[in-house]
C-alpha atoms as a PDB file:
ATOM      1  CA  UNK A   1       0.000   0.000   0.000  1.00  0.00           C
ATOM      2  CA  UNK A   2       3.141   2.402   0.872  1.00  0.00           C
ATOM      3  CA  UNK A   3       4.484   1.832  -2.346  1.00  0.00           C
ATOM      4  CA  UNK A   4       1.386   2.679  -4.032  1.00  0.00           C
ATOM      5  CA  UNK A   5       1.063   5.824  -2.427  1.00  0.00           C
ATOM      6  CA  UNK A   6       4.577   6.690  -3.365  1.00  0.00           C
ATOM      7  CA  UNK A   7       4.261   6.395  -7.094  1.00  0.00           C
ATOM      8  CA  UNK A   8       1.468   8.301  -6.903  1.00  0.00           C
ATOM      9  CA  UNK A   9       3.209  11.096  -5.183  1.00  0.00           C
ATOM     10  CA  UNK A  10       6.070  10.448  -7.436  1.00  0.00           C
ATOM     11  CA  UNK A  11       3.510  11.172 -10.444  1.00  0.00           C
ATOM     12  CA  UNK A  12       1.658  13.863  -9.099  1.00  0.00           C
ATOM     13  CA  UNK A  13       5.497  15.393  -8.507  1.00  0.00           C
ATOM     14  CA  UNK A  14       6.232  14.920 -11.701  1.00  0.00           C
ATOM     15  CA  UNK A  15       3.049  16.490 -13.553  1.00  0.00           C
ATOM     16  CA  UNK A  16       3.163  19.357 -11.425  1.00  0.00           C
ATOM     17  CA  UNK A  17       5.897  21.952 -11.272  1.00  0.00           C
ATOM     18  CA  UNK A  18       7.480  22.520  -7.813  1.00  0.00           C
ATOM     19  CA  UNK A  19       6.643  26.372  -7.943  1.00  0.00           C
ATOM     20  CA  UNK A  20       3.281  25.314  -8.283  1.00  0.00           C
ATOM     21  CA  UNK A  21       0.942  24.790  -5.383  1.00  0.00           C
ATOM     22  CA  UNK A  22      -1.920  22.010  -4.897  1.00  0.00           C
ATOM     23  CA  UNK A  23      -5.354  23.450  -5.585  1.00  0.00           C
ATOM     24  CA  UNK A  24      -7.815  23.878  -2.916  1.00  0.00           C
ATOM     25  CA  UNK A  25     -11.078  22.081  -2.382  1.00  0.00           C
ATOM     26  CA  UNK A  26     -13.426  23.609  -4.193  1.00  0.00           C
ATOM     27  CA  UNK A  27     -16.604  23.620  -2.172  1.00  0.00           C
ATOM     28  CA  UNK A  28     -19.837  22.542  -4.725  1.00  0.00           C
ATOM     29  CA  UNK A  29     -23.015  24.088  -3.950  1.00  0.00           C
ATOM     30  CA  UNK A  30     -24.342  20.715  -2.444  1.00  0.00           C
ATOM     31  CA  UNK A  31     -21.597  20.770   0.019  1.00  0.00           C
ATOM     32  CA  UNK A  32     -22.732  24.318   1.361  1.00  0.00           C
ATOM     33  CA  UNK A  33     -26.297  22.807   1.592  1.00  0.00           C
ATOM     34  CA  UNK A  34     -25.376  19.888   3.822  1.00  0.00           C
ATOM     35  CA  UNK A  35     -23.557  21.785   6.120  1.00  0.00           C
ATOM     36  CA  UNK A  36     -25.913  24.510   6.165  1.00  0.00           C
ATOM     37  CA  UNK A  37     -28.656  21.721   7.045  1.00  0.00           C
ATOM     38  CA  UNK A  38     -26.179  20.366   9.771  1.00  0.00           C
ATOM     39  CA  UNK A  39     -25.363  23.479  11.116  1.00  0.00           C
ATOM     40  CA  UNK A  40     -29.087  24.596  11.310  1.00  0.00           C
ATOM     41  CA  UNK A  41     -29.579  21.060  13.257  1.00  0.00           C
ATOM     42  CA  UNK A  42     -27.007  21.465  16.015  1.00  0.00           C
ATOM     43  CA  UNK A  43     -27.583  25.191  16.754  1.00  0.00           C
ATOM     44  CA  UNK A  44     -29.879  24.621  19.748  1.00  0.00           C
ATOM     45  CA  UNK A  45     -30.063  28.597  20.258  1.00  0.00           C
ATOM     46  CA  UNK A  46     -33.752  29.854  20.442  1.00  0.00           C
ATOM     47  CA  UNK A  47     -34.611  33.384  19.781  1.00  0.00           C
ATOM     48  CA  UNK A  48     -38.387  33.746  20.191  1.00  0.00           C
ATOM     49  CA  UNK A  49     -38.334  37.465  17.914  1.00  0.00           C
ATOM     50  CA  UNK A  50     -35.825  35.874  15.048  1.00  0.00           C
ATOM     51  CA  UNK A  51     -38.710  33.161  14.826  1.00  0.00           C
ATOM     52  CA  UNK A  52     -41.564  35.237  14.965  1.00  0.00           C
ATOM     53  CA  UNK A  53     -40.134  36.944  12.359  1.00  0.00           C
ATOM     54  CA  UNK A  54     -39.569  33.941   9.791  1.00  0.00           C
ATOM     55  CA  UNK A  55     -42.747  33.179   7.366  1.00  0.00           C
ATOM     56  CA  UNK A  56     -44.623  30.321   8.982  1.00  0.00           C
ATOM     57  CA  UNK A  57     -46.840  28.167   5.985  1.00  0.00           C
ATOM     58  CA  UNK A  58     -49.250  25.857   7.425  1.00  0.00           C
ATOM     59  CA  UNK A  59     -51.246  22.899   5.680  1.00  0.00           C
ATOM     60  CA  UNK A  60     -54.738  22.316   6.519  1.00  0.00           C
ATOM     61  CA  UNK A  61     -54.844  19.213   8.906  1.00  0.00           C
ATOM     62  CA  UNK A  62     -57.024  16.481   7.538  1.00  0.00           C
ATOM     63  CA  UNK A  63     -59.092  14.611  10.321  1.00  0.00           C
ATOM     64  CA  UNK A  64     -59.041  10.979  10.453  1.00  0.00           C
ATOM     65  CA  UNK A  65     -62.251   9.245  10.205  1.00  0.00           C
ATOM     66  CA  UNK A  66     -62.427   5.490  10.492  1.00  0.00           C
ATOM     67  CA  UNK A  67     -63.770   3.782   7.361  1.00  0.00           C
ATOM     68  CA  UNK A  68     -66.436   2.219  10.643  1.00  0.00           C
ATOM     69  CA  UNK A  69     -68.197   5.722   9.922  1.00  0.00           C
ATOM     70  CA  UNK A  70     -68.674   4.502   6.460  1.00  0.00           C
ATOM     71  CA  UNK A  71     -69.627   0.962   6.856  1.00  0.00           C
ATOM     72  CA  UNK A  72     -70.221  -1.927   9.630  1.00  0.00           C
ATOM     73  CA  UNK A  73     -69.936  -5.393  10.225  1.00  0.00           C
ATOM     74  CA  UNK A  74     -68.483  -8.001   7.042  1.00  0.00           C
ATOM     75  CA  UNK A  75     -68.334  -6.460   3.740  1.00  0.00           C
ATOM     76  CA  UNK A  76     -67.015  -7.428   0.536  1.00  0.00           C
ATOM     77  CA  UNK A  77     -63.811  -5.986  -1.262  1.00  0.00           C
ATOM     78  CA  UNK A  78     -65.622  -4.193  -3.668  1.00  0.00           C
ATOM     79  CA  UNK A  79     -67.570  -2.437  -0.837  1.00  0.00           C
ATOM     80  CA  UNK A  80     -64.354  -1.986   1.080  1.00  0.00           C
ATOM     81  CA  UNK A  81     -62.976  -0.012  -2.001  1.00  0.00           C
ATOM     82  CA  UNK A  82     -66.062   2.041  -2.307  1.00  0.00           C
ATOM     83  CA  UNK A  83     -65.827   2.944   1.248  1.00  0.00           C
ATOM     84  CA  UNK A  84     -62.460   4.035   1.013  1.00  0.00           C
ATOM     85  CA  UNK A  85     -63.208   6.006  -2.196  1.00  0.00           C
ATOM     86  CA  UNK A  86     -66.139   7.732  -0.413  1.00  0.00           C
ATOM     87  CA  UNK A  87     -63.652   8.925   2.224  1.00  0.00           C
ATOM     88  CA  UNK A  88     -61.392  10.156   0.490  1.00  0.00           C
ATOM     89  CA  UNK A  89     -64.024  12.147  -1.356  1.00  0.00           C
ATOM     90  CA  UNK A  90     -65.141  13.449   1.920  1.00  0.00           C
ATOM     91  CA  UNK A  91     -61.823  14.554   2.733  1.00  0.00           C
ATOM     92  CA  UNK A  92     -60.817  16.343  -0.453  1.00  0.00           C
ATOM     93  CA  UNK A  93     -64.265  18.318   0.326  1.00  0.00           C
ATOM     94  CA  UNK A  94     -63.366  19.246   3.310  1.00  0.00           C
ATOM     95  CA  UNK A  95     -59.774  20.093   2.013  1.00  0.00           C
ATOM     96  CA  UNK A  96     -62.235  22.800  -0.177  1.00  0.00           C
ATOM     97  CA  UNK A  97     -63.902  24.292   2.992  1.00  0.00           C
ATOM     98  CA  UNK A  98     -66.772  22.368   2.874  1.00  0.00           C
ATOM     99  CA  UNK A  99     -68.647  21.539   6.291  1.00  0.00           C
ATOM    100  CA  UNK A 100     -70.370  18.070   7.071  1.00  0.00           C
ATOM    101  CA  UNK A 101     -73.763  19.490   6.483  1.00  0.00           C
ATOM    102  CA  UNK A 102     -72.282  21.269   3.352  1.00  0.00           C
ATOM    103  CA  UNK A 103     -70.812  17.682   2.305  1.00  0.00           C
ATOM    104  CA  UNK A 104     -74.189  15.870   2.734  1.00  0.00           C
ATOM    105  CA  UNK A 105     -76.413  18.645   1.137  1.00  0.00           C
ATOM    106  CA  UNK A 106     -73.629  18.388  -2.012  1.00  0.00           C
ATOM    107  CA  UNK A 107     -74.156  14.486  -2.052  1.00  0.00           C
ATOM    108  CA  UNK A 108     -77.965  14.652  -1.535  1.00  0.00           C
ATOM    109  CA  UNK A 109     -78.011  16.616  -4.858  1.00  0.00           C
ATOM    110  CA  UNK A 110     -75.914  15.116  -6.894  1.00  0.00           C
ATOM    111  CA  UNK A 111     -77.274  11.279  -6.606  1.00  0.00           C
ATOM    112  CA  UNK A 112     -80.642  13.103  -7.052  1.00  0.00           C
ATOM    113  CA  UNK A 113     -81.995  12.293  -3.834  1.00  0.00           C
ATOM    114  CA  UNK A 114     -85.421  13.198  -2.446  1.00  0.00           C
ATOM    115  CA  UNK A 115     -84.530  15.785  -0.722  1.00  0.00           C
ATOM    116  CA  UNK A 116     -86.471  15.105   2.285  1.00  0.00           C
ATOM    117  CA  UNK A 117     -84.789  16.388   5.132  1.00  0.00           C
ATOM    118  CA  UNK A 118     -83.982  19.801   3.449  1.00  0.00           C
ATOM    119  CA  UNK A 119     -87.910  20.269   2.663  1.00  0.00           C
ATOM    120  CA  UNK A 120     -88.386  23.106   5.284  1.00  0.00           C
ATOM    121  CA  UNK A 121     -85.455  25.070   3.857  1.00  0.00           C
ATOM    122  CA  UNK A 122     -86.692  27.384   1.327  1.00  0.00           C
ATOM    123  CA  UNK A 123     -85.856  26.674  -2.210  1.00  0.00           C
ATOM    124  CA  UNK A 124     -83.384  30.045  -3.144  1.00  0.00           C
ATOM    125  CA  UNK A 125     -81.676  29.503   0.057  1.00  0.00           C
ATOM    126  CA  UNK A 126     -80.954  26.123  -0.920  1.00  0.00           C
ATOM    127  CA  UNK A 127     -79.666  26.798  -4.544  1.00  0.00           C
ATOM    128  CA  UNK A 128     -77.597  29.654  -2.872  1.00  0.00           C
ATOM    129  CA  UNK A 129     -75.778  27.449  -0.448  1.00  0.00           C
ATOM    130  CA  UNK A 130     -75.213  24.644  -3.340  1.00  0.00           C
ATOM    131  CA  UNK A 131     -73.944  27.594  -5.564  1.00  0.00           C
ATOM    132  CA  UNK A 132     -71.502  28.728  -2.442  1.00  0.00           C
ATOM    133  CA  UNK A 133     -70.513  25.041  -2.283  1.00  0.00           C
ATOM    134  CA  UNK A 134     -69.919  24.700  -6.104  1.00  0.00           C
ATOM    135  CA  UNK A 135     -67.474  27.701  -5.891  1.00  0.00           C
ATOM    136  CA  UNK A 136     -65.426  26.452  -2.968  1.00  0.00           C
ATOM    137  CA  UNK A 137     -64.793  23.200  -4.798  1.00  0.00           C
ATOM    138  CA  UNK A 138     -64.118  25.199  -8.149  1.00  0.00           C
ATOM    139  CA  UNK A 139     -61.851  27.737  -5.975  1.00  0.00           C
ATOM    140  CA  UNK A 140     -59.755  24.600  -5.163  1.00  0.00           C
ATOM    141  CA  UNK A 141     -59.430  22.949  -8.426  1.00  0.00           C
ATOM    142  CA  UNK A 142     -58.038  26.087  -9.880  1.00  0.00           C
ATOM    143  CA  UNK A 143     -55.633  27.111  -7.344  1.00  0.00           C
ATOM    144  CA  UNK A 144     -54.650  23.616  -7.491  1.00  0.00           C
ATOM    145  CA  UNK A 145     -53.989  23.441 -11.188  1.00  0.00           C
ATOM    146  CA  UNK A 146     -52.239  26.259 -11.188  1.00  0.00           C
ATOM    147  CA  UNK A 147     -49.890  25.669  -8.094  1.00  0.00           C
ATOM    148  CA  UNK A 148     -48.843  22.509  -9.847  1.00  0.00           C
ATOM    149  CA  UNK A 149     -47.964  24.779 -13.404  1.00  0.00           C
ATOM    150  CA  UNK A 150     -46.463  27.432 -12.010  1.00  0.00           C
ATOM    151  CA  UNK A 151     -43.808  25.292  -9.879  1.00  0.00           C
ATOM    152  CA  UNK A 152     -43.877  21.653 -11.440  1.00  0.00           C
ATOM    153  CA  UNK A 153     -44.198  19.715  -8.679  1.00  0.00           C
ATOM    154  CA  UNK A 154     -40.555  21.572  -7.278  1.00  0.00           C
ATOM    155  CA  UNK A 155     -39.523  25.136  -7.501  1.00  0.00           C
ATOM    156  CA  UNK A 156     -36.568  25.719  -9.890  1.00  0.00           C
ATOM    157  CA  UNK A 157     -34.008  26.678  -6.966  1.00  0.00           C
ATOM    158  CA  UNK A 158     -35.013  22.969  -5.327  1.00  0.00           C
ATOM    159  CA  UNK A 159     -34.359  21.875  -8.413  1.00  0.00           C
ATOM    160  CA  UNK A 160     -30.937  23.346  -8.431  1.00  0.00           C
ATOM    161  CA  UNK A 161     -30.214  22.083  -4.783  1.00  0.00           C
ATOM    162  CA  UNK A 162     -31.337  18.559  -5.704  1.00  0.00           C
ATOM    163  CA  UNK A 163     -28.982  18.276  -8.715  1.00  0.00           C
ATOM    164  CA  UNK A 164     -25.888  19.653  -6.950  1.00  0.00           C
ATOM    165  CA  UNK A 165     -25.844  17.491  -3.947  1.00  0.00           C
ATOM    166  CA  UNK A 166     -24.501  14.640  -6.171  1.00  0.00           C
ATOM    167  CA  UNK A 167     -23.933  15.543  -9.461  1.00  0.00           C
ATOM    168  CA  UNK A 168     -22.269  12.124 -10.592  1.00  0.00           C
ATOM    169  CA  UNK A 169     -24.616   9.964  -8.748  1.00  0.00           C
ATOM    170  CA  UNK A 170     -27.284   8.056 -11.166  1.00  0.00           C
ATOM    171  CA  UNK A 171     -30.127   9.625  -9.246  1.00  0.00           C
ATOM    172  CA  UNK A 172     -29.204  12.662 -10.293  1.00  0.00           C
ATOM    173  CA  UNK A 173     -29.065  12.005 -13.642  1.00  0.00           C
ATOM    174  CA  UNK A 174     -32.293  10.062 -13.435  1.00  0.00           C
ATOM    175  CA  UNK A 175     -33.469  12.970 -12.256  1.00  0.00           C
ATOM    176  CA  UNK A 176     -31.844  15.667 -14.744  1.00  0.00           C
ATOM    177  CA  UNK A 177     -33.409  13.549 -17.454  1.00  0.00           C
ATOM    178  CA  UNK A 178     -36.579  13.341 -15.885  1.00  0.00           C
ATOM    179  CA  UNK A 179     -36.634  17.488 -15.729  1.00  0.00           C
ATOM    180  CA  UNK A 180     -35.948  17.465 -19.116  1.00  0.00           C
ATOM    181  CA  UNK A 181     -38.291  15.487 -20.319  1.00  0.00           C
ATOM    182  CA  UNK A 182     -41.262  17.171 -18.396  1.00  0.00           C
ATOM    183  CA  UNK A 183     -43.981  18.376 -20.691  1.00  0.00           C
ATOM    184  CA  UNK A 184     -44.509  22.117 -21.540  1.00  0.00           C
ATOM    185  CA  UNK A 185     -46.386  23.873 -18.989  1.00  0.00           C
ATOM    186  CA  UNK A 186     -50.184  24.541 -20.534  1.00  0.00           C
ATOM    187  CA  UNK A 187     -50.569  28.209 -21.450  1.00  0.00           C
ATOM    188  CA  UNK A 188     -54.140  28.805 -19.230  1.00  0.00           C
ATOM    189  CA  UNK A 189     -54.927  32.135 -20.930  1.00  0.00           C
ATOM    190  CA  UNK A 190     -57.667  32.695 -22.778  1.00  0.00           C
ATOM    191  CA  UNK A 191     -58.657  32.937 -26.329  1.00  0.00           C
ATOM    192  CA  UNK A 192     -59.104  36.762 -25.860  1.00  0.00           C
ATOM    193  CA  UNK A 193     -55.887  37.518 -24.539  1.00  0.00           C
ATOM    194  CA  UNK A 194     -53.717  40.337 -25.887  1.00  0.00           C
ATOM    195  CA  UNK A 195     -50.395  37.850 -25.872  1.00  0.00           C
ATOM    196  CA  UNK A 196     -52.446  35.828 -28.904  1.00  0.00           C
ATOM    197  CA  UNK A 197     -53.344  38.759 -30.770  1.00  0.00           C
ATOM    198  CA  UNK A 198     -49.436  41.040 -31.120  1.00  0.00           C
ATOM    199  CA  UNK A 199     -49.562  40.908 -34.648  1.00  0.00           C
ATOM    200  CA  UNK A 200     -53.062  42.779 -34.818  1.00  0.00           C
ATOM    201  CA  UNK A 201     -52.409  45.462 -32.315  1.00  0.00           C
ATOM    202  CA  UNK A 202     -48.037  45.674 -33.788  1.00  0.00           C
ATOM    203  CA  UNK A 203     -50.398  46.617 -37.254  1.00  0.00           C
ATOM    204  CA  UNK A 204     -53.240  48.445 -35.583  1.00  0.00           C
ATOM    205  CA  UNK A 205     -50.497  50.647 -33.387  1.00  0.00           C
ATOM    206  CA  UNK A 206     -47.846  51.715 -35.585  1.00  0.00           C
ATOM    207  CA  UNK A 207     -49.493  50.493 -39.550  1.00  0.00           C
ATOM    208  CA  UNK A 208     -49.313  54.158 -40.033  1.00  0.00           C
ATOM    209  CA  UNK A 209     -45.532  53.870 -39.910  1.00  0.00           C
ATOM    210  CA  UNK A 210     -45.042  51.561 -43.091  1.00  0.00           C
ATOM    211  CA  UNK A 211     -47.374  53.892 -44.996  1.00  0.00           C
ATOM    212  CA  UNK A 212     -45.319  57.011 -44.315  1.00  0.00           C
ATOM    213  CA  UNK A 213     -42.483  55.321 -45.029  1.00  0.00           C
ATOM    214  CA  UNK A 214     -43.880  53.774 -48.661  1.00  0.00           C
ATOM    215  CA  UNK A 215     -45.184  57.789 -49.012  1.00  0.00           C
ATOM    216  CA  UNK A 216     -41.724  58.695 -48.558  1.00  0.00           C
ATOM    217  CA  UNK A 217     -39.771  56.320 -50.942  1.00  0.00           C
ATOM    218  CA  UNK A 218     -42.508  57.276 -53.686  1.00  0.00           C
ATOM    219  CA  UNK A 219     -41.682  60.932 -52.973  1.00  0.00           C
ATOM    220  CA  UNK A 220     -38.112  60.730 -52.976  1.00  0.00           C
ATOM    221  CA  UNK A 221     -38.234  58.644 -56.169  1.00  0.00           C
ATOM    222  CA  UNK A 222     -40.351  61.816 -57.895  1.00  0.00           C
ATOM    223  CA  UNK A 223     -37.445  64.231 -56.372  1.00  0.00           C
ATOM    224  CA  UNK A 224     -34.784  61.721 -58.281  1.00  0.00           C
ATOM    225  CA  UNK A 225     -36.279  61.830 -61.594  1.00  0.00           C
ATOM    226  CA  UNK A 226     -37.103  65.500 -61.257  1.00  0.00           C
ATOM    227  CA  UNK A 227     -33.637  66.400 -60.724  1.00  0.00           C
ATOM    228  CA  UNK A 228     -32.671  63.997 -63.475  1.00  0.00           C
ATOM    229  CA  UNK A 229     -34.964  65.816 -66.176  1.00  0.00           C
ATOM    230  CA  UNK A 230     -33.788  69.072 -64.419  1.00  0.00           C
ATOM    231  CA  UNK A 231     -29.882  67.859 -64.987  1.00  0.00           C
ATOM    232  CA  UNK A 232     -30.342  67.003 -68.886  1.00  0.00           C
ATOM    233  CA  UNK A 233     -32.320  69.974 -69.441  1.00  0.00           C
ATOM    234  CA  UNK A 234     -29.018  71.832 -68.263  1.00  0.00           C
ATOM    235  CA  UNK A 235     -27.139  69.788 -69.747  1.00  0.00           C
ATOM    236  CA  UNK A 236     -28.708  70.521 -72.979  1.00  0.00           C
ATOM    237  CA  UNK A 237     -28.829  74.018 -73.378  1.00  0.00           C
ATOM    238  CA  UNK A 238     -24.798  74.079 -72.148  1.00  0.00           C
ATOM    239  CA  UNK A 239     -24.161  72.415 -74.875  1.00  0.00           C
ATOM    240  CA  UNK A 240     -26.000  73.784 -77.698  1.00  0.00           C
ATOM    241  CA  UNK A 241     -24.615  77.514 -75.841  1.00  0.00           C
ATOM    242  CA  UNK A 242     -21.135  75.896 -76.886  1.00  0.00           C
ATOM    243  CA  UNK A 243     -21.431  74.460 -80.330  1.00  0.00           C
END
């Protein structure tokens, strides 16, 4: 093992000049993110203003309801399943802001129920609390959509962190190719919007420019011959002056 280390040293010695130094570690961004991350773990220091002041995001807690709510005693797999389907319905509804009232009015509608229990509510107040409830659950599929656009499942500087920890590893080229191949985000603009129509308003904002500018090519081309018939007309009558 010694005298593998030696020739080593012995060719590193002889590649690089003696005047020369040995190059520094050069510290990768992945390597500043793993000790920031370990540094962040052993500092035990609490400062109740420094963490007031950092931005807190929360996630809306999802309560945990037994699938016994749903169903009781021995049931099939195919009811199982249903069961569990129906709860997680229930709790992407309530994920909207939906209520458990709100929930069963919702479900009372749409299997077209009877409607029974709801018949000494008056009829507008019931359409207006369905319409409420329609608009929370819209509300959420949009902000949903376009949370998962807008940062692809990852912001870009996560992105940048994840490929620099290891950037030899085979995850991380998994993963490069996997970013690369991601689809196109979908453009959610509408039809009407001004970004699909820059050709009409480039024309209807400044089409008076290329007229002028055909106006003044014609006008300068009337000045050229002009000063052409003017120039043999001189020409002319110099020279019949001197024969």
């Amino acid at each position: 093992m010694a005298k593998i280390q030696n020739s080593r040293a012995k060719v590193y010695e002889t590649r690089v000049p003696a005047t020369e130094e040995a190059t520094d570690h050069v510290e990768s961004e992945g390597d500043r993110l793993i000790k920031q991350l370990v540094q962040k773990q052993l500092d035990t220091r609490l400062d109740l203003k420094e963490q007031l002041k950092q931005s807190k995001q929360f996630e809306r807690v999802e309560e945990f309801v037994p699938l016994g709510k749903y169903t009781s005693g021995q049931t099939t797999l195919q009811q199982f399943e249903d069961c569990t389907k129906k709860a997680s319905h229930n709790a992407d509804l309530k994920s909207c802001g939906l209520s458990e009232y709100d929930i069963a009015l919702l479900q009372e509608h749409e299997n077209l129920g009877s409607m029974e229990k709801y018949r000494k509510i008056e009829v507008s107040e019931l359409k207006k609390r369905l319409h409420d409830i329609y608009t929370k659950i819209e509300a959420r599929e949009k902000n949903l959509a376009h949370n998962l656009i807008q940062s692809g499942g990852v912001s870009r500087h996560q992105q940048e962190l994840g490929l620099s920890v290891k950037p030899s590893s085979d995850e991380t080229k998994l993963l490069q190719f996997a970013l690369s191949c991601r689809p196109a985000s979908q453009d959610l603009r509408p039809a009407n919007h001004p970004i699909h129509h820059l050709k009409e308003m480039e024309q209807e904002l400044f089409g008076h420019l290329e007229l002028n500018k055909k106006r003044g090519k014609r006008r300068n081309k009337l000045c050229e011959e002009e000063v052409s018939e003017e120039a043999t007309t001189i020409l002319e009558a110099w020279t019949a002056s001197t024969s």
